[in-house]
C-alpha atoms as a PDB file:
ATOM      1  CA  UNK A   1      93.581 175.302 114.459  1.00  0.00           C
ATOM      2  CA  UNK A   2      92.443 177.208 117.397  1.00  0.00           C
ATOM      3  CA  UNK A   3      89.763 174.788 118.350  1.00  0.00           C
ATOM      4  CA  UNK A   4      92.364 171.801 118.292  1.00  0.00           C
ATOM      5  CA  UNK A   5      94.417 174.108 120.375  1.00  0.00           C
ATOM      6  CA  UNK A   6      92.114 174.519 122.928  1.00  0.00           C
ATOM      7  CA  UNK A   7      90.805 170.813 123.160  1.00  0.00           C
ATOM      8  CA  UNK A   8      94.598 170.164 124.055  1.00  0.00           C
ATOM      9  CA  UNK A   9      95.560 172.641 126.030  1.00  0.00           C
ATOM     10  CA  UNK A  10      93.262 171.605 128.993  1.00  0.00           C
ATOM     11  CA  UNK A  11      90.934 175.158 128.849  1.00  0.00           C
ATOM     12  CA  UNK A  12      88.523 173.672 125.872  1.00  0.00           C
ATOM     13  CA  UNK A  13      85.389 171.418 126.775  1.00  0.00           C
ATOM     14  CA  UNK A  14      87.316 168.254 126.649  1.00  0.00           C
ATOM     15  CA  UNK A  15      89.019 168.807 130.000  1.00  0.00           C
ATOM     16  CA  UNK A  16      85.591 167.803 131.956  1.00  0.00           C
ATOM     17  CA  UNK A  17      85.693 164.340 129.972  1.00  0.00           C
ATOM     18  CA  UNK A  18      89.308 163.527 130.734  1.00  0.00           C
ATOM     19  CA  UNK A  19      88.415 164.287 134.575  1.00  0.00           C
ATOM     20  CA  UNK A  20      85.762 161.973 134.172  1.00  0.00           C
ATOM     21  CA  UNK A  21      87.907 159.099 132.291  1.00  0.00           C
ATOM     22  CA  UNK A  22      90.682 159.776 135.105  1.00  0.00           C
ATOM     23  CA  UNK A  23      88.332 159.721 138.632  1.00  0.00           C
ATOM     24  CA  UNK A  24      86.651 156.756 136.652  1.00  0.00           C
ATOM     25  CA  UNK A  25      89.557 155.039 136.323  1.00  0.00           C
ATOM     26  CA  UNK A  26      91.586 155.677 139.642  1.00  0.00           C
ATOM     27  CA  UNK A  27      88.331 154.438 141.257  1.00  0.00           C
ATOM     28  CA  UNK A  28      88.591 151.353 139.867  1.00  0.00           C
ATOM     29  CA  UNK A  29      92.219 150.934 140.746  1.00  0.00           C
ATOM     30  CA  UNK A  30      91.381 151.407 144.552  1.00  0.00           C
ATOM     31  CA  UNK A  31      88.857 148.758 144.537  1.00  0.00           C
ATOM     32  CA  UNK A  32      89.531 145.812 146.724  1.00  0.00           C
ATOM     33  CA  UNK A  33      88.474 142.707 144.494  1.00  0.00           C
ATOM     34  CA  UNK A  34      87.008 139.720 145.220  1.00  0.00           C
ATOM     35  CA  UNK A  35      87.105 136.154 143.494  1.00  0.00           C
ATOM     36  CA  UNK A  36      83.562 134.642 144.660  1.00  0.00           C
ATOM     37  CA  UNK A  37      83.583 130.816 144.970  1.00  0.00           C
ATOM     38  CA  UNK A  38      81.567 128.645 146.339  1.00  0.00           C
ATOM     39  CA  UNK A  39      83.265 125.301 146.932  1.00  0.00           C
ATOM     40  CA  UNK A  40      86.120 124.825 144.886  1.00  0.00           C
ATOM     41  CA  UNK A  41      83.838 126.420 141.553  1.00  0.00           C
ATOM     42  CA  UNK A  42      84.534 129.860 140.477  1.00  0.00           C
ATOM     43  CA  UNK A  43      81.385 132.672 140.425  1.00  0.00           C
ATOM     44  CA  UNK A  44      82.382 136.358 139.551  1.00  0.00           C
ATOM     45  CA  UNK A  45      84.744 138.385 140.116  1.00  0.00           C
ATOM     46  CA  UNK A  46      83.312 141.379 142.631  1.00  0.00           C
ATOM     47  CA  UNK A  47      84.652 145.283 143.472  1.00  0.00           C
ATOM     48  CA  UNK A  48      84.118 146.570 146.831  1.00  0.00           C
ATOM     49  CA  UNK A  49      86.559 148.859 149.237  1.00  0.00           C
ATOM     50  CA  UNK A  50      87.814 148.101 152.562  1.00  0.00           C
ATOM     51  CA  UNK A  51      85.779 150.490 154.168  1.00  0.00           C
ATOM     52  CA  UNK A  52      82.574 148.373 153.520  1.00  0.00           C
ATOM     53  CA  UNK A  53      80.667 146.752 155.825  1.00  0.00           C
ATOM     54  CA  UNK A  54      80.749 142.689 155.772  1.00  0.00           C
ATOM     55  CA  UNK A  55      76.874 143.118 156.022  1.00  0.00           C
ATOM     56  CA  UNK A  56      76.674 145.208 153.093  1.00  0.00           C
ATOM     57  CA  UNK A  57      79.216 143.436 150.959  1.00  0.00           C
ATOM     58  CA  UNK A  58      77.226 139.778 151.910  1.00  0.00           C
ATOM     59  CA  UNK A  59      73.991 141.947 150.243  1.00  0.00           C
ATOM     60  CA  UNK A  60      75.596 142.916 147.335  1.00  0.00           C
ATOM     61  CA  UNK A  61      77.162 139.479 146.490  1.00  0.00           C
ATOM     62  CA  UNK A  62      73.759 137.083 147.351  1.00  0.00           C
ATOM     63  CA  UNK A  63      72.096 138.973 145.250  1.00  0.00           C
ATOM     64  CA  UNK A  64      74.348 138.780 142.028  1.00  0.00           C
ATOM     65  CA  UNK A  65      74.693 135.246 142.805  1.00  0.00           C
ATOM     66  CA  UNK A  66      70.496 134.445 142.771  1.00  0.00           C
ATOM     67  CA  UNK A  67      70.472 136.973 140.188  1.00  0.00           C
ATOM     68  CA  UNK A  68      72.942 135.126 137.940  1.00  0.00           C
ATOM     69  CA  UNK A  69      71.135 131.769 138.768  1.00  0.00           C
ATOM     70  CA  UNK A  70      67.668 133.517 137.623  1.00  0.00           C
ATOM     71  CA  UNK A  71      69.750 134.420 134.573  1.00  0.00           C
ATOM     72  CA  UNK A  72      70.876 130.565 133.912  1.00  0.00           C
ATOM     73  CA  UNK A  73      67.254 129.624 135.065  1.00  0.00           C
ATOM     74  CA  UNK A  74      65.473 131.500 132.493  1.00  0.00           C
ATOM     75  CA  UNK A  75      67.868 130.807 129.798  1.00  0.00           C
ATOM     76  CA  UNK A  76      66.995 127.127 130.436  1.00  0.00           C
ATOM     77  CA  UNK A  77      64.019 127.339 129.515  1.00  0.00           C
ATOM     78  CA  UNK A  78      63.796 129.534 126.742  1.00  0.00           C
ATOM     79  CA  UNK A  79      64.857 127.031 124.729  1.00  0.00           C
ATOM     80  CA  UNK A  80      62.208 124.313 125.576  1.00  0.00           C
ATOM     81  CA  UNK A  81      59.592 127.674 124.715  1.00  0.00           C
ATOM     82  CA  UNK A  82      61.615 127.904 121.569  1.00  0.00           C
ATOM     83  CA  UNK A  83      61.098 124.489 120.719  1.00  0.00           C
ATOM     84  CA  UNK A  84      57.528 123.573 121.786  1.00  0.00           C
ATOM     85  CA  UNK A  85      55.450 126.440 122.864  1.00  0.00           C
ATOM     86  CA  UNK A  86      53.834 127.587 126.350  1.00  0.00           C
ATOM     87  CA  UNK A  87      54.058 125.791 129.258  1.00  0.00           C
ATOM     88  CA  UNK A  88      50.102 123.476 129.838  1.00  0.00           C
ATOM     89  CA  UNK A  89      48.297 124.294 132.838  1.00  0.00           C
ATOM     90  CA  UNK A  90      49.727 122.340 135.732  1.00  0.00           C
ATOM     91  CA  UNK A  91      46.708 119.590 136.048  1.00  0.00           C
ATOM     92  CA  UNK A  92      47.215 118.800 132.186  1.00  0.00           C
ATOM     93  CA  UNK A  93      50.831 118.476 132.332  1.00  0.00           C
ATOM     94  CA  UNK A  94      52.525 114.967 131.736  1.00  0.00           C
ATOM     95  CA  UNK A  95      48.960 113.350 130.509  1.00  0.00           C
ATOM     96  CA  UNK A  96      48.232 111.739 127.202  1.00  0.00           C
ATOM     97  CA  UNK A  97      46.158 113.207 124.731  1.00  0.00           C
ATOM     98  CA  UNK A  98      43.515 110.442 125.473  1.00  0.00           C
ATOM     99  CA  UNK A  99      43.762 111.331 129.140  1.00  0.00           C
ATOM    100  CA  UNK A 100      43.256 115.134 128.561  1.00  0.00           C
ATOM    101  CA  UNK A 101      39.726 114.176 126.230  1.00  0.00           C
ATOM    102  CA  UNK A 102      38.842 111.378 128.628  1.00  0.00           C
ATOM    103  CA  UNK A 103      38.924 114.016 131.477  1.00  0.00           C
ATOM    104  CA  UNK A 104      37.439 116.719 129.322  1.00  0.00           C
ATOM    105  CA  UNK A 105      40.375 119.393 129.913  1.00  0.00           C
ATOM    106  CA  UNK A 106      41.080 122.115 128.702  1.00  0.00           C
ATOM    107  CA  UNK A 107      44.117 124.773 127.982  1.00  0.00           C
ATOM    108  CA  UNK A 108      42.373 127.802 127.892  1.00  0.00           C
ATOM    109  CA  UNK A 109      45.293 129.842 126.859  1.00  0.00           C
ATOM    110  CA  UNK A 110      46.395 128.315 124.071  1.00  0.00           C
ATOM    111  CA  UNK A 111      44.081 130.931 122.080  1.00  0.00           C
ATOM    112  CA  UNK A 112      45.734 133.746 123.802  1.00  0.00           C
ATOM    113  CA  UNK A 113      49.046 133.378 123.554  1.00  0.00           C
ATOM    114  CA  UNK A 114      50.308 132.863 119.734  1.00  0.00           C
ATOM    115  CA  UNK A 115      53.611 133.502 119.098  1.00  0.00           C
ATOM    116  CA  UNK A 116      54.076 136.496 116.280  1.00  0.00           C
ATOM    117  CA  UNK A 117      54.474 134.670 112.319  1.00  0.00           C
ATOM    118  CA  UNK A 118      52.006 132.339 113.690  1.00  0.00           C
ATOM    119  CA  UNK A 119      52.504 128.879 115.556  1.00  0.00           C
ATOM    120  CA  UNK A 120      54.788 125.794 114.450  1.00  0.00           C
ATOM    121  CA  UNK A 121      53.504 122.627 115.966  1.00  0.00           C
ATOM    122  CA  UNK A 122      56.409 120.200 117.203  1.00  0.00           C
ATOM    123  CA  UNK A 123      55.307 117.976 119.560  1.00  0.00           C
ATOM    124  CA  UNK A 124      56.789 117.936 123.347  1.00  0.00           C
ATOM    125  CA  UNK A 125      57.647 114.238 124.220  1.00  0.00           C
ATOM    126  CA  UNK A 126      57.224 114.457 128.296  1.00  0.00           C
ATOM    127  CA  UNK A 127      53.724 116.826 127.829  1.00  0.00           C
ATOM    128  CA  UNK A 128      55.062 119.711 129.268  1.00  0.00           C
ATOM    129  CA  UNK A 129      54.480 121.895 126.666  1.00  0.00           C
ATOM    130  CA  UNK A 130      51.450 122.220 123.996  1.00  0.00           C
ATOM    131  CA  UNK A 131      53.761 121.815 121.526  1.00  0.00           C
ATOM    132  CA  UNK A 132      52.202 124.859 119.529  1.00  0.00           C
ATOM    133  CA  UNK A 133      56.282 126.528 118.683  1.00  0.00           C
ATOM    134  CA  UNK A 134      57.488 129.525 116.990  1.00  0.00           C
ATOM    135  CA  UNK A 135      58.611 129.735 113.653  1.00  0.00           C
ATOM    136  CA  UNK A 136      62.084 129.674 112.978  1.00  0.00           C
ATOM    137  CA  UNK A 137      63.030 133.562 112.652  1.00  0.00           C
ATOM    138  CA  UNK A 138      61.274 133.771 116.279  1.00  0.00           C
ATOM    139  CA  UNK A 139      63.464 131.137 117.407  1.00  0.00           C
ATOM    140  CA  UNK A 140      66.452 132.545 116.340  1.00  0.00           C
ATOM    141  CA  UNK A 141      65.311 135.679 118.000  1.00  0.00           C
ATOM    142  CA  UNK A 142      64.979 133.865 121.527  1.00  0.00           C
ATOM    143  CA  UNK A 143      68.116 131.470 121.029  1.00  0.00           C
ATOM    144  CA  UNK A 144      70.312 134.487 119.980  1.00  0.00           C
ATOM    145  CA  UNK A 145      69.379 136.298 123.355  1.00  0.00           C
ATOM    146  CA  UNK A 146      69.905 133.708 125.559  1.00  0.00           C
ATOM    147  CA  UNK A 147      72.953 133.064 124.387  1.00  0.00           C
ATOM    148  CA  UNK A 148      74.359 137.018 124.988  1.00  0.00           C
ATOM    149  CA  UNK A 149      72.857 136.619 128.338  1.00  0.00           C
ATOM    150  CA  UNK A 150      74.786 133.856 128.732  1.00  0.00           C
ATOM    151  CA  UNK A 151      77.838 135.629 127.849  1.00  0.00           C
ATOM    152  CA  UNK A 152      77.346 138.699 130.139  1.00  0.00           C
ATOM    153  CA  UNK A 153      77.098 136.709 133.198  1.00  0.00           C
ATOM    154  CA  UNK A 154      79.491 134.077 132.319  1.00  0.00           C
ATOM    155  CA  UNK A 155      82.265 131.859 134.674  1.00  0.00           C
ATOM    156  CA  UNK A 156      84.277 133.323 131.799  1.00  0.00           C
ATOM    157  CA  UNK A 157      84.119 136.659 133.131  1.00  0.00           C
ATOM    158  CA  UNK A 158      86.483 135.662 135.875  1.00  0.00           C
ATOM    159  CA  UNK A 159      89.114 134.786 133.477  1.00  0.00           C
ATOM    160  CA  UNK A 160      88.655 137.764 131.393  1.00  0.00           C
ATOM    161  CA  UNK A 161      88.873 139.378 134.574  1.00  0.00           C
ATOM    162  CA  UNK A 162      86.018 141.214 134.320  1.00  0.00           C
ATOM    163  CA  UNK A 163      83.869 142.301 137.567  1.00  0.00           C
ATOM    164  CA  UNK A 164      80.031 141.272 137.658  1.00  0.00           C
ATOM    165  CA  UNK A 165      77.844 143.921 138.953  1.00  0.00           C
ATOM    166  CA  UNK A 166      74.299 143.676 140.043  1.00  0.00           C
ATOM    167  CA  UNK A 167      73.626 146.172 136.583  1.00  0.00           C
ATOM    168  CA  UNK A 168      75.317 143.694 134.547  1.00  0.00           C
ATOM    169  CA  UNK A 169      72.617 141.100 135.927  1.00  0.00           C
ATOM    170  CA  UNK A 170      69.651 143.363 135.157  1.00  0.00           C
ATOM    171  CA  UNK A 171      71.575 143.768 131.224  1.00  0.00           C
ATOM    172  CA  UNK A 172      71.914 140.134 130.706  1.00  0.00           C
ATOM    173  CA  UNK A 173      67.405 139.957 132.360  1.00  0.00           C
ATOM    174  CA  UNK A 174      65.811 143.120 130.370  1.00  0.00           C
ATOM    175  CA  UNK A 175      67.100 141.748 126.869  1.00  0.00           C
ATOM    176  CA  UNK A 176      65.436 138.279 127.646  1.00  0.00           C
ATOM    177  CA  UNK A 177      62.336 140.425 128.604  1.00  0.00           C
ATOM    178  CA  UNK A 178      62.273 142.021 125.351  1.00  0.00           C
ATOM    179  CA  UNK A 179      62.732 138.744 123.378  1.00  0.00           C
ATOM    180  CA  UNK A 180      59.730 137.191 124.864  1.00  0.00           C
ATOM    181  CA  UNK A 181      57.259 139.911 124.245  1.00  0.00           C
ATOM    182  CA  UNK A 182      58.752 139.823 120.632  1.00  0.00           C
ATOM    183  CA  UNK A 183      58.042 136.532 120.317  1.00  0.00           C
ATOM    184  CA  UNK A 184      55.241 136.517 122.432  1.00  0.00           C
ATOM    185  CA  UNK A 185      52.843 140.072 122.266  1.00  0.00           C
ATOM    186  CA  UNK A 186      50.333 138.898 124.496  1.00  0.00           C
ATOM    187  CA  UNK A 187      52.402 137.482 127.422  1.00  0.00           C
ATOM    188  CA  UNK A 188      52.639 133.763 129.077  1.00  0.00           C
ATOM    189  CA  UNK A 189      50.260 132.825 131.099  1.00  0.00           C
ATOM    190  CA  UNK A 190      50.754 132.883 134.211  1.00  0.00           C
ATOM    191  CA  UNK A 191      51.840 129.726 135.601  1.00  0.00           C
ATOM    192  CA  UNK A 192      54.907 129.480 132.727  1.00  0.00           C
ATOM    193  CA  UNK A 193      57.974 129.265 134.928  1.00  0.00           C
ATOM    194  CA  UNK A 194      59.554 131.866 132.620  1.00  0.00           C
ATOM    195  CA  UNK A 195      56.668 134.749 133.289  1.00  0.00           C
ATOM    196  CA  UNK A 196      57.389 133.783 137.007  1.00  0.00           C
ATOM    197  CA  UNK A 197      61.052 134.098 137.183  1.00  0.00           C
ATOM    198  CA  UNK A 198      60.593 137.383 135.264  1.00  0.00           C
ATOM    199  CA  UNK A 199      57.881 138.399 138.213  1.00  0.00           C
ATOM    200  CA  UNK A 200      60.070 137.165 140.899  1.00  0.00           C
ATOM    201  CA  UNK A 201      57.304 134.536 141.871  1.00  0.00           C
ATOM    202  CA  UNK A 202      59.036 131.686 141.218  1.00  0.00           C
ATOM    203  CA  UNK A 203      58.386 128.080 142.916  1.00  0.00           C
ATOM    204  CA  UNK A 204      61.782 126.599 143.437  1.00  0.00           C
ATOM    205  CA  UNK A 205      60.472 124.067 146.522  1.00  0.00           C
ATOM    206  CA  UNK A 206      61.736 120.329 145.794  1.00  0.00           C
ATOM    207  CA  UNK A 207      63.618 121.528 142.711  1.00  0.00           C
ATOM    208  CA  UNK A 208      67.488 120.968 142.776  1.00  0.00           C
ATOM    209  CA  UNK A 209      67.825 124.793 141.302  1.00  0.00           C
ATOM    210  CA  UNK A 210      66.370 125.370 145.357  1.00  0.00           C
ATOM    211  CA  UNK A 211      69.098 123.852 146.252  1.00  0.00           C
ATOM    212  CA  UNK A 212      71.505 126.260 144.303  1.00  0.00           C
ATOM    213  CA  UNK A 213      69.957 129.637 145.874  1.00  0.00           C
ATOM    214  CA  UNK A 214      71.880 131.292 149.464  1.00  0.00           C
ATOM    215  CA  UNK A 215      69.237 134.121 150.518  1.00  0.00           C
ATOM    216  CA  UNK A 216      70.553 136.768 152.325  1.00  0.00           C
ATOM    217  CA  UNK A 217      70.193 136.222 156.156  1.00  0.00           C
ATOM    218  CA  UNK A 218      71.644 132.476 155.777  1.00  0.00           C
ATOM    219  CA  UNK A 219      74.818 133.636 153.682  1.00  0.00           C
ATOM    220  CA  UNK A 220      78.302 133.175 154.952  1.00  0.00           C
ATOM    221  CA  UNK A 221      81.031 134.732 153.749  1.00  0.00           C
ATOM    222  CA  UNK A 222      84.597 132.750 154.110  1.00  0.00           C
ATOM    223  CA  UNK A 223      88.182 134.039 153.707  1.00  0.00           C
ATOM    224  CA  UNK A 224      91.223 132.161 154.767  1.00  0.00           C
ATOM    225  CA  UNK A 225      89.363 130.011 156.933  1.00  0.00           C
ATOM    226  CA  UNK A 226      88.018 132.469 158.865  1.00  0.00           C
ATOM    227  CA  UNK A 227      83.820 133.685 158.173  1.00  0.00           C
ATOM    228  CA  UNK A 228      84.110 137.604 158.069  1.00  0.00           C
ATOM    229  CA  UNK A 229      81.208 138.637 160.520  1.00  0.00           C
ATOM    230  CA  UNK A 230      78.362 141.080 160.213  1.00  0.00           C
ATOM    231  CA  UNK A 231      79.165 144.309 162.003  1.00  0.00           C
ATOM    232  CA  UNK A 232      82.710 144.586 160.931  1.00  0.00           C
ATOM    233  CA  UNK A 233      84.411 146.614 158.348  1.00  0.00           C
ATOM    234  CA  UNK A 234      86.491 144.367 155.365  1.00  0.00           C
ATOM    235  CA  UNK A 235      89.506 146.292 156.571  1.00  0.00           C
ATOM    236  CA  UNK A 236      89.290 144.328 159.826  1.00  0.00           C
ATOM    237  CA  UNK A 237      90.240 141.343 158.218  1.00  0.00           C
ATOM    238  CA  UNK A 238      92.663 142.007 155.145  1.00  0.00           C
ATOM    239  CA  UNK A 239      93.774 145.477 156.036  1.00  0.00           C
ATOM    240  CA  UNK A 240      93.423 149.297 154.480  1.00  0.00           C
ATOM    241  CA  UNK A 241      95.441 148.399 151.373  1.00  0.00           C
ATOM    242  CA  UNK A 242      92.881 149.336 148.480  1.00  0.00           C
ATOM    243  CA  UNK A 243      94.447 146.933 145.749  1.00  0.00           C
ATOM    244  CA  UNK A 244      93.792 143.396 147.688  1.00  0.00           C
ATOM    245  CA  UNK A 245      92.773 140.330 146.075  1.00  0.00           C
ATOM    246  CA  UNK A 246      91.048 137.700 147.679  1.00  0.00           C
ATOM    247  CA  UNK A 247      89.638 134.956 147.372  1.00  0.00           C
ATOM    248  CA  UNK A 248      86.323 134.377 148.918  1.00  0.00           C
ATOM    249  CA  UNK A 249      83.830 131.257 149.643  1.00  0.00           C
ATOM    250  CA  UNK A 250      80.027 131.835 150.301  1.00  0.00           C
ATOM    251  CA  UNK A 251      78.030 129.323 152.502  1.00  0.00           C
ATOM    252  CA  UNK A 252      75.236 128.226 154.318  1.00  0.00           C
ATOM    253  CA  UNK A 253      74.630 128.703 157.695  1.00  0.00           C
ATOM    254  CA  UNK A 254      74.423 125.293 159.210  1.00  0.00           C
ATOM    255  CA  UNK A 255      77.245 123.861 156.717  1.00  0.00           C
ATOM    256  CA  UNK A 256      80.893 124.199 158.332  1.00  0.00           C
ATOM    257  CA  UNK A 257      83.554 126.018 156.448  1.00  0.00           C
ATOM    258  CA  UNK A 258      84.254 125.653 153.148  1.00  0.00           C
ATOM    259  CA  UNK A 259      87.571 123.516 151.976  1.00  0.00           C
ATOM    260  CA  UNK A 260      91.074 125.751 152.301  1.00  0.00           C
ATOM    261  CA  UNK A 261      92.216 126.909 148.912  1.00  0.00           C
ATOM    262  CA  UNK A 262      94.891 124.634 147.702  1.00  0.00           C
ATOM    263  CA  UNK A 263      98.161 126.159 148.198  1.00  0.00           C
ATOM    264  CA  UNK A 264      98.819 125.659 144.357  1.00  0.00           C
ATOM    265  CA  UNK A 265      95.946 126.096 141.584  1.00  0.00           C
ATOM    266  CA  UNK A 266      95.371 123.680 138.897  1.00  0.00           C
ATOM    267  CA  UNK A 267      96.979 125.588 135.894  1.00  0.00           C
ATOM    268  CA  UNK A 268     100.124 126.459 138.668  1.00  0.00           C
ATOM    269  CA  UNK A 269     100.255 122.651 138.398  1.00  0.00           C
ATOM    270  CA  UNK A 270      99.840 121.903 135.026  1.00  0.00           C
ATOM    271  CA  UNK A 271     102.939 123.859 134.546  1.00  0.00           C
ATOM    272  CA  UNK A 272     104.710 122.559 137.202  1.00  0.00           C
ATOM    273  CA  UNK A 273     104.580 119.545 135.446  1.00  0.00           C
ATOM    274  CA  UNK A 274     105.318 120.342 132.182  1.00  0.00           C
ATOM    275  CA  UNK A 275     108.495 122.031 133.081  1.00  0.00           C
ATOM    276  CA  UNK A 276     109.677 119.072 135.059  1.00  0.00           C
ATOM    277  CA  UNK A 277     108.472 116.849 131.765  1.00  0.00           C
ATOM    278  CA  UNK A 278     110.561 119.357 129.619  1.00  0.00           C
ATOM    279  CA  UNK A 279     113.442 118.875 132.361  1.00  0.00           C
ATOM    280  CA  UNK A 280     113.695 115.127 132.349  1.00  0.00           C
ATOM    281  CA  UNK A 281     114.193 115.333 128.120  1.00  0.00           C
ATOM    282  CA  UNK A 282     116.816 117.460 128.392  1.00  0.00           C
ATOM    283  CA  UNK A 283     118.500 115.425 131.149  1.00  0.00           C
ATOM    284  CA  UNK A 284     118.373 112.899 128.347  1.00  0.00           C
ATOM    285  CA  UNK A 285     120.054 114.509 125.523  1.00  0.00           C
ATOM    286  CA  UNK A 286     123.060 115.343 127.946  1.00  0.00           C
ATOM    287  CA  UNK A 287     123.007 111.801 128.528  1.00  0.00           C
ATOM    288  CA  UNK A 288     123.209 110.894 125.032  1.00  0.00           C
ATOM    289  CA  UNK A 289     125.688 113.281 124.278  1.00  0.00           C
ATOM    290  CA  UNK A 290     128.005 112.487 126.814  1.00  0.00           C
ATOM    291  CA  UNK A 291     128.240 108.886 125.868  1.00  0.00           C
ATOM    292  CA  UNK A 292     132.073 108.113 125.432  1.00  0.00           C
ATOM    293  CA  UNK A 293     131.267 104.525 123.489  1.00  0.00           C
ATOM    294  CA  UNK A 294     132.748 106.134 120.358  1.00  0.00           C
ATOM    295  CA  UNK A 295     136.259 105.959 122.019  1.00  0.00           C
ATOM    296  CA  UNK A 296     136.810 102.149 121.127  1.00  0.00           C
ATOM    297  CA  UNK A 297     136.064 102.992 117.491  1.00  0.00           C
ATOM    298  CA  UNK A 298     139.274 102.408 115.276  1.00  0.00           C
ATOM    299  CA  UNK A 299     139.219 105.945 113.507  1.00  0.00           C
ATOM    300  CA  UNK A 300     139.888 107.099 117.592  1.00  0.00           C
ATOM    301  CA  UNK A 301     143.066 105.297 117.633  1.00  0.00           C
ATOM    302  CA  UNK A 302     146.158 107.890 117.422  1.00  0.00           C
ATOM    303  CA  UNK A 303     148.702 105.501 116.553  1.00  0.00           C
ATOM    304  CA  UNK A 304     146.476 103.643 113.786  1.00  0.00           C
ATOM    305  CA  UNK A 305     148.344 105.927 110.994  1.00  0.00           C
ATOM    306  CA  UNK A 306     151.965 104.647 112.055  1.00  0.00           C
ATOM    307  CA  UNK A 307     151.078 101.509 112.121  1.00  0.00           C
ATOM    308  CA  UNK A 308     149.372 101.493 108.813  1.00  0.00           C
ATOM    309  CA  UNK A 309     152.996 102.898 107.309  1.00  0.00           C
ATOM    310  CA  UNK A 310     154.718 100.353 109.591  1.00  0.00           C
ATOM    311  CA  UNK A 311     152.487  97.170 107.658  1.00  0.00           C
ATOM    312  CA  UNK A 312     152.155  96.207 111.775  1.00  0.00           C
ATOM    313  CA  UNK A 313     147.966  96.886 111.161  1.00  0.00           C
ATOM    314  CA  UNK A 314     146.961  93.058 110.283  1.00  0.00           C
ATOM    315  CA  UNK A 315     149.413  91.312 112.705  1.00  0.00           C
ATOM    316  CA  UNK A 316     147.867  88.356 114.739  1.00  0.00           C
ATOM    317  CA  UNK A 317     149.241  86.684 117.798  1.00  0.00           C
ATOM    318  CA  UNK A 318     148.576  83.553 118.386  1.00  0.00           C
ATOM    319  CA  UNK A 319     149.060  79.772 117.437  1.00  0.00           C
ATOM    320  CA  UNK A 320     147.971  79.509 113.630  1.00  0.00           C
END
């Protein structure tokens, strides 16, 4: 009793953890946050505070954005190693096997990089690969990973509302690390594009994924039609309130600014229209019920009865 006593009544060692919890979470509720876009497609959702500089804030953003691509970059091709092995040296890539014995080639690393269980041979159509695969509880190994580093870095997150951070990036990049040397104990060789996004010497030139990367000194960052500049402060722009949302586009130098955010969002829409759908049915039931048709009917007829007693309910006028 006298230890739960004292772990309530704020002297006992539990005090130093509820500090913790409370600083942890008051920080977070004076974060400024920040729904990345670029173009009209959501990124991450990002915590910063309004005394940061632009500069600084730019940094922190390009780089979970290329790190998030590396992410989606690697766990591309995971799956093709899953499936058919290491990638072929780069002047036997794409040839026949006639070609490759006509031209007396080579893959000298085929010998030195077996996947553990042994290799499964499935045969890569296009001759990227040497076709020499894992076995199946090595593949599960690899697909499983990707697909948690998948989750982790996510569009979804953004929904969930869930801020990406550059550790999150490094989570979602150390687990497909480890899954590799699993699978593979004695590395890739060198010129596998997954052993070169994983030593940041990657060879992106002519490659649409090129296309996809914003490096730091040619990143623009957009809000409200405006590009927040280098050497200011966020709080130049939106203010010293600490619980701001925005919603920010990153750009290219060289490209204009990005498209306004539509003054209504897509789901805003959506129910926009189903509540005027929802309207116009229940304009029509008040229509139907305030039909009055049923007022010619004979059982409306107040005199009907006295007439009926009267034998005046069958009486025609007319010429017979």
């Amino acid at each position: 009793m006298l230890a739960r006593s004292r772990c309530f009544s704020g002297s006992g060692p539990m005090l130093p953890v509820v500090n913790k919890v409370k600083q942890v979470v008051s920080c977070f509720c004076k974060m400024v946050q920040l729904h990345v876009k670029r173009g009209d497609e959501s990124q991450f959702l990002f915590n910063t505070t309004v005394d940061a500089p632009v500069e600084t804030v730019i940094q922190q953003i390009t780089a979970i954005y290329n790190g998030r691509l590396k992410v989606d970059r690697i766990c591309s091709e995971i799956p093709e190693l899953a499936d058919h092995g290491i990638t072929l040296p780069p002047n036997m890539q794409g040839l026949t096997e006639e070609q490759i014995v006509e031209l007396n080639l080579k893959d000298e690393w085929e010998d030195k990089c077996i996947p553990s269980g042994g290799p499964v041979f499935r045969k890569d159509e296009i001759g990227r690969r040497n076709g020499h695969a894992p076995n199946d509880k090595m593949k599960e190994v690899l697909m499983r990973t990707v697909e948690e580093a998948k989750a982790l870095i996510s569009k979804k997150q953004v929904q969930a509302n869930v801020c990406v951070t550059m550790e999150m990036v490094k989570e979602a990049l150390d687990p497909l690390r480890g899954a590799v040397m699993i699978v593979y104990p004695m590395g890739l060789p060198p010129h596998d594009p997954i052993r070169m996004e994983f030593e940041d010497c990657e060879d992106l030139s002519g490659t649409q994924a090129s296309l996809q990367v914003i490096t730091e000194d040619e990143c623009q960052l957009w809000w409200a039609a405006k590009e927040m500049q280098r050497g200011k402060k966020l709080q130049d722009y939106i203010g010293k309130n600490e619980k701001t949302k925005l919603v920010v586009k990153i750009q290219k130098k060289g490209q204009g600014a990005p498209a306004r955010e539509p003054l209504v969002t897509d789901e805003q829409q959506k129910q926009m229209m189903m509540h005027m759908y929802r309207r116009q049915e229940e304009l029509k039931k008040l229509e139907e019920a305030d039909d009055d048709s049923y007022l010619d009917s004979e059982w409306t007829d107040r005199q009907s009865l006295r007439r009926q007693f009267q034998g005046l309910t069958n009486i025609k006028w007319g010429p017979r």
